[in-house]
ModelCIF file with pLDDT and N, C-alpha, C, O atoms, coordinates in Angstrom:
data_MODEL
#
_entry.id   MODEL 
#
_entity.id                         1 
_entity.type                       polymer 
_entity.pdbx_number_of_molecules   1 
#
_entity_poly.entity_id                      1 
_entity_poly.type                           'polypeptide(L)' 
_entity_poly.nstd_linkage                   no 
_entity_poly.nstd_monomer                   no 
_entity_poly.pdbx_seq_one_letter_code       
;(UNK)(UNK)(UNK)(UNK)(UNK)(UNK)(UNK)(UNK)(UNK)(UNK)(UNK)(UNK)(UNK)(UNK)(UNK)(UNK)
(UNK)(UNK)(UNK)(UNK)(UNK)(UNK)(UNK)(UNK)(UNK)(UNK)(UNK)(UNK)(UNK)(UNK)(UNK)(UNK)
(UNK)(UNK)(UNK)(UNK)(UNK)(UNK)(UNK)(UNK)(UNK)(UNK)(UNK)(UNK)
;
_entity_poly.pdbx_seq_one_letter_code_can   XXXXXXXXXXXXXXXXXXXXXXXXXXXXXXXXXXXXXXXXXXXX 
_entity_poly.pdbx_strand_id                 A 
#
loop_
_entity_poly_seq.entity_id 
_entity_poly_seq.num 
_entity_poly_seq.mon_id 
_entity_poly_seq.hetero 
1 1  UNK n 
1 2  UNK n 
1 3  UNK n 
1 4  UNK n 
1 5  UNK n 
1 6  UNK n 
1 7  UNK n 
1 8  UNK n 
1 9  UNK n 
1 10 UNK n 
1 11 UNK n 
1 12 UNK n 
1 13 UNK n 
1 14 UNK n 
1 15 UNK n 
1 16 UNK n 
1 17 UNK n 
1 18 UNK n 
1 19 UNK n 
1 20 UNK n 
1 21 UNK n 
1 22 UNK n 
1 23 UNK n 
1 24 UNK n 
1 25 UNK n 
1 26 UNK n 
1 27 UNK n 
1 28 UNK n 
1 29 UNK n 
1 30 UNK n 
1 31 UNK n 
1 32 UNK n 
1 33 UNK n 
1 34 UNK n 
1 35 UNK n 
1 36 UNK n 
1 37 UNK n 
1 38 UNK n 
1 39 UNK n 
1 40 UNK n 
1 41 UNK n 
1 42 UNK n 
1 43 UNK n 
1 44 UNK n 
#
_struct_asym.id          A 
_struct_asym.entity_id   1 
#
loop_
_ma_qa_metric.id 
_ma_qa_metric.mode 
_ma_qa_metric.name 
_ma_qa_metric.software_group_id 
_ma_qa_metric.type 
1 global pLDDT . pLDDT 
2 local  pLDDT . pLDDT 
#
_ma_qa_metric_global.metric_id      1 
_ma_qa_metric_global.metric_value   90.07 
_ma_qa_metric_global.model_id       1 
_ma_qa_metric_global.ordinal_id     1 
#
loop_
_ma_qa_metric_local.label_asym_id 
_ma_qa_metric_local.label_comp_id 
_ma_qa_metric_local.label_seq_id 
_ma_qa_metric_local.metric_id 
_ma_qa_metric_local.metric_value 
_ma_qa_metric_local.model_id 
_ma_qa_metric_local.ordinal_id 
A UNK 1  2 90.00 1 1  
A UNK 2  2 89.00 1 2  
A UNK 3  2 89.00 1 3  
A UNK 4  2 88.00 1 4  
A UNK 5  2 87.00 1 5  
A UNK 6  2 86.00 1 6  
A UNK 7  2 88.00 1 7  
A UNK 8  2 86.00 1 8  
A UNK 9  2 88.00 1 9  
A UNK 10 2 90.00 1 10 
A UNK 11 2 93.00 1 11 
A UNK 12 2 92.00 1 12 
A UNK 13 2 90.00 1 13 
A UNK 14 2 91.00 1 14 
A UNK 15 2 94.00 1 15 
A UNK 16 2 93.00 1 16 
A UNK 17 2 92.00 1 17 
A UNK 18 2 93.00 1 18 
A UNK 19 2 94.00 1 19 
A UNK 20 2 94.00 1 20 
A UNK 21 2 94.00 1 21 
A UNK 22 2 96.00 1 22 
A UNK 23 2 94.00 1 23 
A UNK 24 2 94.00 1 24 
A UNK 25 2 96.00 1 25 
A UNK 26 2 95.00 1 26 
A UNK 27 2 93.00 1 27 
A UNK 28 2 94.00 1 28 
A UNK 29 2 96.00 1 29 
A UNK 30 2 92.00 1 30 
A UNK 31 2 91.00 1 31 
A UNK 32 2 93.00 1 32 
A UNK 33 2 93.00 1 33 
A UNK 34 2 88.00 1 34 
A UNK 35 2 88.00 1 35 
A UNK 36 2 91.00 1 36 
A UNK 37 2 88.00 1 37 
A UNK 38 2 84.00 1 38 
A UNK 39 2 82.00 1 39 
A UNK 40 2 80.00 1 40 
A UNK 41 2 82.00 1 41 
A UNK 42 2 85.00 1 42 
A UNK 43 2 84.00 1 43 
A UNK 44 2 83.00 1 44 
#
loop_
_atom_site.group_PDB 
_atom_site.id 
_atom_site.type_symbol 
_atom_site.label_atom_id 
_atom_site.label_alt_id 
_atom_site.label_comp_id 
_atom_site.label_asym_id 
_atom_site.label_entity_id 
_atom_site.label_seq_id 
_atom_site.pdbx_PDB_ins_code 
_atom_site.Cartn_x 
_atom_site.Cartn_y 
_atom_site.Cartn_z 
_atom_site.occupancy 
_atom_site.B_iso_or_equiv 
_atom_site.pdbx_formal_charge 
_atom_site.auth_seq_id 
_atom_site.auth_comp_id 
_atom_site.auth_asym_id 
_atom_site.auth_atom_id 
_atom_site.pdbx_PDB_model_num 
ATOM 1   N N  . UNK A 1 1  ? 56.487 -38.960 43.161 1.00 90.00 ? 1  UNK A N  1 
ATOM 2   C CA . UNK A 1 1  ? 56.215 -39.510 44.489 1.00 90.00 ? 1  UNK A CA 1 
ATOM 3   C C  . UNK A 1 1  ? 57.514 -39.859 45.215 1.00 90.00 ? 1  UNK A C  1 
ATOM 4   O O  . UNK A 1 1  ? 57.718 -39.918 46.427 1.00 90.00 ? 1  UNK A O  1 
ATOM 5   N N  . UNK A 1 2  ? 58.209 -40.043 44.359 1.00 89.00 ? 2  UNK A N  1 
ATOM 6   C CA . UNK A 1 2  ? 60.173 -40.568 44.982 1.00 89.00 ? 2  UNK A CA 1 
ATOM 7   C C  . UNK A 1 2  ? 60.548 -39.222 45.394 1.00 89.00 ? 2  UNK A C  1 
ATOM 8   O O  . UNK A 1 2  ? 61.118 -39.206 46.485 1.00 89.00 ? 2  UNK A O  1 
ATOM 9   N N  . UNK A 1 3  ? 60.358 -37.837 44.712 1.00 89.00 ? 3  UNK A N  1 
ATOM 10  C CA . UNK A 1 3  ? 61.056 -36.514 44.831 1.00 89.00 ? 3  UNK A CA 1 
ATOM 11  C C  . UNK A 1 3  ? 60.248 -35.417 45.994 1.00 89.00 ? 3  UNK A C  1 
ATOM 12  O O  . UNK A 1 3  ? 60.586 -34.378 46.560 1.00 89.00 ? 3  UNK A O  1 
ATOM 13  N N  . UNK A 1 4  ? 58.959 -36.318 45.987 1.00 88.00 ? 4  UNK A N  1 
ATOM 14  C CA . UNK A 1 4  ? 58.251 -35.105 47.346 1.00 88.00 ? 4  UNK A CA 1 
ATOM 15  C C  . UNK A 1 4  ? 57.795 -35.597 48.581 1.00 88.00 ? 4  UNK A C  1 
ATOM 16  O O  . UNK A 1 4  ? 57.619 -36.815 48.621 1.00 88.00 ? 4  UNK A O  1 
ATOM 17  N N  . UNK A 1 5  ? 57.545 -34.907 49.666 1.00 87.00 ? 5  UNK A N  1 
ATOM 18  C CA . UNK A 1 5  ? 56.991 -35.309 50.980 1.00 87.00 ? 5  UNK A CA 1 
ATOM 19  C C  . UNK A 1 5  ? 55.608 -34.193 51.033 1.00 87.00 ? 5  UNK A C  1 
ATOM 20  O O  . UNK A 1 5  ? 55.336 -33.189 50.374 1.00 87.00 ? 5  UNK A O  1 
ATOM 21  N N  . UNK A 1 6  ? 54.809 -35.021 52.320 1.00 86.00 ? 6  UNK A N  1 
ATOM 22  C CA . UNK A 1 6  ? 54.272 -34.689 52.645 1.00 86.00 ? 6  UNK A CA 1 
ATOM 23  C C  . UNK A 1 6  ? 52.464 -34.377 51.872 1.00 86.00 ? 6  UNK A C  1 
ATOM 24  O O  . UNK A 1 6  ? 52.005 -35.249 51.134 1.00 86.00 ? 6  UNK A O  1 
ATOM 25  N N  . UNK A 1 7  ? 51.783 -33.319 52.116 1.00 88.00 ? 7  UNK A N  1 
ATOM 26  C CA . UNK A 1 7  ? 50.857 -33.271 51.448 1.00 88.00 ? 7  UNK A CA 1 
ATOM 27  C C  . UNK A 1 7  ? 50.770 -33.524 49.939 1.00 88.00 ? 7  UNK A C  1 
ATOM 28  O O  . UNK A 1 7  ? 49.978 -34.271 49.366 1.00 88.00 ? 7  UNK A O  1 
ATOM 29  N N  . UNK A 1 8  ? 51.854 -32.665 49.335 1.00 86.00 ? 8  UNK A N  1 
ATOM 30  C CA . UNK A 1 8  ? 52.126 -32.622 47.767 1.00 86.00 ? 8  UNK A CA 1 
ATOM 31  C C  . UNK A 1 8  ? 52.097 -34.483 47.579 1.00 86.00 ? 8  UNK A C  1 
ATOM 32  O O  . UNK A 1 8  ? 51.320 -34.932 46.736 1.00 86.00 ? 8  UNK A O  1 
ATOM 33  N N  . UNK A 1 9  ? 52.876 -35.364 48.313 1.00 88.00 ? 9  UNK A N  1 
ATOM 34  C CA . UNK A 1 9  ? 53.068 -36.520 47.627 1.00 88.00 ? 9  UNK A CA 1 
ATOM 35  C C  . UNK A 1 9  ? 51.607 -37.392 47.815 1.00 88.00 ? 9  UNK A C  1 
ATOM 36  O O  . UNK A 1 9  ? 51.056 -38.234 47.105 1.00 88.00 ? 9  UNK A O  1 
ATOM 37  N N  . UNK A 1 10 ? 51.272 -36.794 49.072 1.00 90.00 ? 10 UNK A N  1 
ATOM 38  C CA . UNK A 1 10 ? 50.068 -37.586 49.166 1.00 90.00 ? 10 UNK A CA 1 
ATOM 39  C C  . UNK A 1 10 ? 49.287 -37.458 47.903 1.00 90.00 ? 10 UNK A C  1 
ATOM 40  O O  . UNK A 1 10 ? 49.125 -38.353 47.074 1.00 90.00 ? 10 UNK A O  1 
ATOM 41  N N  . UNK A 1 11 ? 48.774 -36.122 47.846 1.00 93.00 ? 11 UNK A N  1 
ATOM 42  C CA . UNK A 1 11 ? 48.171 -36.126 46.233 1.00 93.00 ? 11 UNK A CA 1 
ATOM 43  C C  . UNK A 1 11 ? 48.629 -36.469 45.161 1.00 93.00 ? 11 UNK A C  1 
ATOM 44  O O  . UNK A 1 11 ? 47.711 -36.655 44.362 1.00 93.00 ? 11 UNK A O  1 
ATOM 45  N N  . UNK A 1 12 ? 49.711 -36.667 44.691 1.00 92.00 ? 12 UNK A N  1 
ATOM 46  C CA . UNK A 1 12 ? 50.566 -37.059 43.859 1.00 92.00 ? 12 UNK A CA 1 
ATOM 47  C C  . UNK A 1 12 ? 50.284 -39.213 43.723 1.00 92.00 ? 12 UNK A C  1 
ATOM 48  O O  . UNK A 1 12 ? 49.844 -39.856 42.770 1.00 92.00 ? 12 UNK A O  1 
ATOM 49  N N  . UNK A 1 13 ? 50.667 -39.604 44.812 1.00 90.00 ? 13 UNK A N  1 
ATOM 50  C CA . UNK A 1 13 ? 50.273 -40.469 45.225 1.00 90.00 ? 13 UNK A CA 1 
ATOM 51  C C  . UNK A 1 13 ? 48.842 -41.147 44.729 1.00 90.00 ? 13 UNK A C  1 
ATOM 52  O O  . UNK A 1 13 ? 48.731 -42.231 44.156 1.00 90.00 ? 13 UNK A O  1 
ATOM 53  N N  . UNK A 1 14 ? 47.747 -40.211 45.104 1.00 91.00 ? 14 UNK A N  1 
ATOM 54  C CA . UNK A 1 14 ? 46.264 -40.254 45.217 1.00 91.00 ? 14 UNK A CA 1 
ATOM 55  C C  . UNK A 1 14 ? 46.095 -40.019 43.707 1.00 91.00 ? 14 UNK A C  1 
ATOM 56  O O  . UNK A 1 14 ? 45.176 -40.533 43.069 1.00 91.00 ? 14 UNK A O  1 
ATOM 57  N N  . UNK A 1 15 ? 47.249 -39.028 43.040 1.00 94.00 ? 15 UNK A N  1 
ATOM 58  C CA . UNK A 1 15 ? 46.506 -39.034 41.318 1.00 94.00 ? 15 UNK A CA 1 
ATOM 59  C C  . UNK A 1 15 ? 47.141 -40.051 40.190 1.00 94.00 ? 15 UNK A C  1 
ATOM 60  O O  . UNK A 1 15 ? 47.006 -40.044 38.967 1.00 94.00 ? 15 UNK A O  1 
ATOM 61  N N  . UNK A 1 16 ? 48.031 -41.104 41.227 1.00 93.00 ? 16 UNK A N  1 
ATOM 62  C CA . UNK A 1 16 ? 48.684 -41.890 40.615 1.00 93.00 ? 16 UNK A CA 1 
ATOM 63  C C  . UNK A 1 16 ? 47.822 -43.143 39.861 1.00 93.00 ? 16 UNK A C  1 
ATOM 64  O O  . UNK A 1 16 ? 47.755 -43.562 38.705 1.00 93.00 ? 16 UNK A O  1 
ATOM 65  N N  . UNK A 1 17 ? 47.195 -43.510 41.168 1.00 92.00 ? 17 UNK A N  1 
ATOM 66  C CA . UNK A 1 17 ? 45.950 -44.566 40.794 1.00 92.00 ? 17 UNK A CA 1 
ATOM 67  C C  . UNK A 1 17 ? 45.226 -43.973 39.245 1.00 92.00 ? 17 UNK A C  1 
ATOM 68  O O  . UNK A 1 17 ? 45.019 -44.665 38.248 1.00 92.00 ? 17 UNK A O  1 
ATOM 69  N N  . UNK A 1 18 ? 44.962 -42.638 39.398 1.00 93.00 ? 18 UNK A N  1 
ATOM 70  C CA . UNK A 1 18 ? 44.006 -42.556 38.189 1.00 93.00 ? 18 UNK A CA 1 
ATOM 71  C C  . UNK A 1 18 ? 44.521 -42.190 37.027 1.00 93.00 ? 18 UNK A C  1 
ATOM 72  O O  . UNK A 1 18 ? 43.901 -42.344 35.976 1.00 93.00 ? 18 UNK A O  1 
ATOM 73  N N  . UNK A 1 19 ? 45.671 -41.683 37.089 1.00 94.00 ? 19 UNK A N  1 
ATOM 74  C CA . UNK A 1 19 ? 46.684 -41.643 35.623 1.00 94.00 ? 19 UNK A CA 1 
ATOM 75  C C  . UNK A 1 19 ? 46.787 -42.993 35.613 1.00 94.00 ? 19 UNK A C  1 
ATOM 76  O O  . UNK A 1 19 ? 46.249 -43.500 34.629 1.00 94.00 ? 19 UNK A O  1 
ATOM 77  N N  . UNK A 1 20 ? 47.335 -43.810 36.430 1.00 94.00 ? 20 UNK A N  1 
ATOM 78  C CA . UNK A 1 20 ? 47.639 -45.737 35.831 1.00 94.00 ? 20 UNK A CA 1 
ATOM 79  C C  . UNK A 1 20 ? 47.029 -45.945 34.957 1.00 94.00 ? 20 UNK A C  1 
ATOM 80  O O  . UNK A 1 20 ? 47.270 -46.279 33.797 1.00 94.00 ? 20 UNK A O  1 
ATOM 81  N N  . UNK A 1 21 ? 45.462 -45.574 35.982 1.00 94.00 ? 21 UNK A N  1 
ATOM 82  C CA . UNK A 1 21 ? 43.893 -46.300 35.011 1.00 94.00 ? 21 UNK A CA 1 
ATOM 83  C C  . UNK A 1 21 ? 44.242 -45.794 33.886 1.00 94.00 ? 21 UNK A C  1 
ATOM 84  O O  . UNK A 1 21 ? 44.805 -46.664 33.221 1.00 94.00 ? 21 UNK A O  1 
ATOM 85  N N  . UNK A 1 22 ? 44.180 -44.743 33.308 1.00 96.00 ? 22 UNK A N  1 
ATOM 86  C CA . UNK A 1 22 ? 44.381 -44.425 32.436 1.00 96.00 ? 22 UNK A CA 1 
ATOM 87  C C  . UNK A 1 22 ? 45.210 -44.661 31.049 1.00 96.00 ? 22 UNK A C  1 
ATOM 88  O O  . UNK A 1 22 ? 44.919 -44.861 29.870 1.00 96.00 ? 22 UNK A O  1 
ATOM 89  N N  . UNK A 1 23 ? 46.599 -44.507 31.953 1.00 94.00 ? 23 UNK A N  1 
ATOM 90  C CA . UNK A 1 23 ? 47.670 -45.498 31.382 1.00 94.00 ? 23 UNK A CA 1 
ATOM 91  C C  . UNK A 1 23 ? 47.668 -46.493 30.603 1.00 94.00 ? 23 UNK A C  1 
ATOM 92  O O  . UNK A 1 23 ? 48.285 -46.604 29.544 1.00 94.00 ? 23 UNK A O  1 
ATOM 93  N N  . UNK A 1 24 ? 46.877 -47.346 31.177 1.00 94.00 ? 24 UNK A N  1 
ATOM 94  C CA . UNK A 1 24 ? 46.283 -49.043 31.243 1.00 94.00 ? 24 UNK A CA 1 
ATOM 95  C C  . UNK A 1 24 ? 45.074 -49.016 30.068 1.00 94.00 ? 24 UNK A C  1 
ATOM 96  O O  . UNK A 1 24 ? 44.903 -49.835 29.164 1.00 94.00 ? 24 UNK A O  1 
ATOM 97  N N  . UNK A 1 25 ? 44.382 -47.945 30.341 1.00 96.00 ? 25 UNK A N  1 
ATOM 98  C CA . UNK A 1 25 ? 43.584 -47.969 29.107 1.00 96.00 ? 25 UNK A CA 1 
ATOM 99  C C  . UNK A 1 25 ? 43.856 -47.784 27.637 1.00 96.00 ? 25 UNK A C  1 
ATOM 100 O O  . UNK A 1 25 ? 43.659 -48.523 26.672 1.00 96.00 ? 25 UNK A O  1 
ATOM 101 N N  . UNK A 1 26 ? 44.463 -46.353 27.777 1.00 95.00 ? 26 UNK A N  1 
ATOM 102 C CA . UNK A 1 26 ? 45.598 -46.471 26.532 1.00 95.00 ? 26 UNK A CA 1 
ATOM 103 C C  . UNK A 1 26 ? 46.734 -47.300 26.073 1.00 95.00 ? 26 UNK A C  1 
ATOM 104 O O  . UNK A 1 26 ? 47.260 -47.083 24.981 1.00 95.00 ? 26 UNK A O  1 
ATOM 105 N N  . UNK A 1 27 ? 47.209 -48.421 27.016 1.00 93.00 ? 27 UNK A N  1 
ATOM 106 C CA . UNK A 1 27 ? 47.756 -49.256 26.746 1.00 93.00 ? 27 UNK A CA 1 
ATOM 107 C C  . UNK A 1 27 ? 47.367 -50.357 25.895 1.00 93.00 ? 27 UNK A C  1 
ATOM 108 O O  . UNK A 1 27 ? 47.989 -50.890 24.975 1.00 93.00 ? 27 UNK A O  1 
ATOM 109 N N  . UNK A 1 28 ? 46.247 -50.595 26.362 1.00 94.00 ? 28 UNK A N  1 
ATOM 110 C CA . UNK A 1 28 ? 45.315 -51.903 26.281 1.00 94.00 ? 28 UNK A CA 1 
ATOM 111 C C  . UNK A 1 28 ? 44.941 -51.689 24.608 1.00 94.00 ? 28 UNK A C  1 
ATOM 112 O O  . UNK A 1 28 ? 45.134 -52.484 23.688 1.00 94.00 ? 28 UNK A O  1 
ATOM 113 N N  . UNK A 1 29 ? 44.316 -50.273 24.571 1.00 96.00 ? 29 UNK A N  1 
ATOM 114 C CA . UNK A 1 29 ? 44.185 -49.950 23.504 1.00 96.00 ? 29 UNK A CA 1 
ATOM 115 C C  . UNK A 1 29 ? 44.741 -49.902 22.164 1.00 96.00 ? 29 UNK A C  1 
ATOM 116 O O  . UNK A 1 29 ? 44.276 -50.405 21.141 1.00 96.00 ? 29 UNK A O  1 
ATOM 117 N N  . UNK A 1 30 ? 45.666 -49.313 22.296 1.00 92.00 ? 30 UNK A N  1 
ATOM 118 C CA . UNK A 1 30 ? 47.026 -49.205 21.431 1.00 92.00 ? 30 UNK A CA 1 
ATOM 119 C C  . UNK A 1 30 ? 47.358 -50.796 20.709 1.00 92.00 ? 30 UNK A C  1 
ATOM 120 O O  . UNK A 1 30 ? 47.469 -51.128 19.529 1.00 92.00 ? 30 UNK A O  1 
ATOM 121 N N  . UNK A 1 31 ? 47.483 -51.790 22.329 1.00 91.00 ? 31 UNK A N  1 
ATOM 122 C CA . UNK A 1 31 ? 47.716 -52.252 21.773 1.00 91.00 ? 31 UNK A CA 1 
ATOM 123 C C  . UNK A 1 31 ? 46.970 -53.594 20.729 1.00 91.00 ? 31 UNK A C  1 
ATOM 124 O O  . UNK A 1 31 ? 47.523 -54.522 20.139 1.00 91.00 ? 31 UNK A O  1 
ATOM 125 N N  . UNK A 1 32 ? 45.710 -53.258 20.810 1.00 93.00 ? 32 UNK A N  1 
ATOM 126 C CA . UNK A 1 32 ? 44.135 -53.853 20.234 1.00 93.00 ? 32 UNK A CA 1 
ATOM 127 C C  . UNK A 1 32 ? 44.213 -53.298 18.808 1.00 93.00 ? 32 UNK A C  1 
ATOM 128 O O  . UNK A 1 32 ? 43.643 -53.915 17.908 1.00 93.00 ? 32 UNK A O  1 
ATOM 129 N N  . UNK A 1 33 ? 44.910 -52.126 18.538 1.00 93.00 ? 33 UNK A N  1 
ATOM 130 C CA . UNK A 1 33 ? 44.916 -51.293 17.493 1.00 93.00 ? 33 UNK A CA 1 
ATOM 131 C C  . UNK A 1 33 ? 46.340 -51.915 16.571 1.00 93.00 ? 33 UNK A C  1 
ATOM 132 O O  . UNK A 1 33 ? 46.565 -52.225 15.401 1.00 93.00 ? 33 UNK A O  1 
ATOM 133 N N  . UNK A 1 34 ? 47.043 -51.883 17.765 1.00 88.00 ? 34 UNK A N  1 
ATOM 134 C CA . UNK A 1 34 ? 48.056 -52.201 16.613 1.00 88.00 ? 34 UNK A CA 1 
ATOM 135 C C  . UNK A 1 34 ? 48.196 -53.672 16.178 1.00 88.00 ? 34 UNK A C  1 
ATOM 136 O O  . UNK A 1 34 ? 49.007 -53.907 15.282 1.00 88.00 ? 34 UNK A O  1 
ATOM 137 N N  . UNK A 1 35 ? 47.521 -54.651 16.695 1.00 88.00 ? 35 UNK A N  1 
ATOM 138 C CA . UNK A 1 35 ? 47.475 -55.957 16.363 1.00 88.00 ? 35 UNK A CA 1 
ATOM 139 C C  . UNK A 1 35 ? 46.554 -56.829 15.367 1.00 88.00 ? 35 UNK A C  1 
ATOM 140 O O  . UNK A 1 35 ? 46.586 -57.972 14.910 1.00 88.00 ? 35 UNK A O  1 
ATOM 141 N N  . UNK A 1 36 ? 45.565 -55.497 15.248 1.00 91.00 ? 36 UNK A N  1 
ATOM 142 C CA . UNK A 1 36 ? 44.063 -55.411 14.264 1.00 91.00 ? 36 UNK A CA 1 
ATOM 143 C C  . UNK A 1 36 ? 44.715 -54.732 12.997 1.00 91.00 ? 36 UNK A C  1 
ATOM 144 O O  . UNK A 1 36 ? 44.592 -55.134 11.841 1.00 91.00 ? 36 UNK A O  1 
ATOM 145 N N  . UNK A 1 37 ? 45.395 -53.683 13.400 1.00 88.00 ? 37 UNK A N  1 
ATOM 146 C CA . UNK A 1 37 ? 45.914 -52.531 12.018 1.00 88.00 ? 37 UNK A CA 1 
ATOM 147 C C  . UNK A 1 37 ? 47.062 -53.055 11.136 1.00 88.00 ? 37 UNK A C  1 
ATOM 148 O O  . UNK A 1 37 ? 47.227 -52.890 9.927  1.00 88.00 ? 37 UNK A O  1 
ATOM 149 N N  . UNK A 1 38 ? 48.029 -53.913 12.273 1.00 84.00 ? 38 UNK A N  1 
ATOM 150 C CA . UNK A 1 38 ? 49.036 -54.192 11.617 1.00 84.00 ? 38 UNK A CA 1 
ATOM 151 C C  . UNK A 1 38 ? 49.567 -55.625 11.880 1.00 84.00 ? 38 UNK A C  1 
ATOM 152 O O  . UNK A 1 38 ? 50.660 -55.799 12.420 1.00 84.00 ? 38 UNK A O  1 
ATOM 153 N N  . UNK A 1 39 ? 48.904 -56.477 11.553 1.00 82.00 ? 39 UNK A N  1 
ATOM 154 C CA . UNK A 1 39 ? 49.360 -58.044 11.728 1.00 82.00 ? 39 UNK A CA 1 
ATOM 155 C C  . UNK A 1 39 ? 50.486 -58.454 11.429 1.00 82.00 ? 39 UNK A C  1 
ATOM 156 O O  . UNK A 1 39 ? 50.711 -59.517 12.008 1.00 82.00 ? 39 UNK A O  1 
ATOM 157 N N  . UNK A 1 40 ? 51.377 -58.093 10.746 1.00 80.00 ? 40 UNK A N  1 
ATOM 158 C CA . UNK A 1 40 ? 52.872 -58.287 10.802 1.00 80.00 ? 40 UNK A CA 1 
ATOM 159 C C  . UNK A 1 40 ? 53.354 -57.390 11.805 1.00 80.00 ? 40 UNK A C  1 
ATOM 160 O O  . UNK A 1 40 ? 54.385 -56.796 11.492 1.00 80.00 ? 40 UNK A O  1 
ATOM 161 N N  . UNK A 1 41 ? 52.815 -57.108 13.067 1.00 82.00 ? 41 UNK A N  1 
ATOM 162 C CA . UNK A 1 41 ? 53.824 -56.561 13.864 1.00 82.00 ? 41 UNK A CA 1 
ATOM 163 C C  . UNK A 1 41 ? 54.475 -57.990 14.964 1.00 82.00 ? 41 UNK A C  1 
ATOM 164 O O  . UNK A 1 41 ? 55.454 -58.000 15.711 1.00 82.00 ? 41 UNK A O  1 
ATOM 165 N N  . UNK A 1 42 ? 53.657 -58.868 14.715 1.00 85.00 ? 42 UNK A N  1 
ATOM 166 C CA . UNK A 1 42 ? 54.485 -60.117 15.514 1.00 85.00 ? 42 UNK A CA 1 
ATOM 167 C C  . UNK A 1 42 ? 54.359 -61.474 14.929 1.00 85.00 ? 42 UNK A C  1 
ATOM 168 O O  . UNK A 1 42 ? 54.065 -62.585 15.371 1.00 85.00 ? 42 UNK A O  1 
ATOM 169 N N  . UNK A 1 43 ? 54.861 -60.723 13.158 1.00 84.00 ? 43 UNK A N  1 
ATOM 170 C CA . UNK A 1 43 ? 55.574 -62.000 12.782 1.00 84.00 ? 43 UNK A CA 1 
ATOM 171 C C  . UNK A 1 43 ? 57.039 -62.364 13.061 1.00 84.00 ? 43 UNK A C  1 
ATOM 172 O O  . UNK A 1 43 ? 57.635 -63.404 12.782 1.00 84.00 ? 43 UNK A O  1 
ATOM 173 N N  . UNK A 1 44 ? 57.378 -61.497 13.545 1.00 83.00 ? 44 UNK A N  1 
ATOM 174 C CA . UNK A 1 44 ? 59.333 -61.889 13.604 1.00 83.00 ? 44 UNK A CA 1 
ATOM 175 C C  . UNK A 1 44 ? 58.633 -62.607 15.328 1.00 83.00 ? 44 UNK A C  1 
ATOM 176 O O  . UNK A 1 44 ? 59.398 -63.143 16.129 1.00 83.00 ? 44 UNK A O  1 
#
């Protein structure tokens, strides 16, 4: 979205929102997984 103009960024733009979501989901996830799987990851 920094490297294009015009139509291209608009869509770019517009598919940003739904990669985030996405993003955010696998984030969320990961990190539900790794705090369940591996409880010494925040003992230090």
């Amino acid at each position: 979205s920094l490297k294009t103009e015009g139509d291209l960024q608009d869509r770019i733009v517009r598919l940003s929102w739904s990669l985030f979501g996405f993003f955010l989901i696998l984030y969320f996830a990961t990190t539900v997984v790794t705090l369940v799987q591996f409880p010494l990851a925040i003992s230090n």
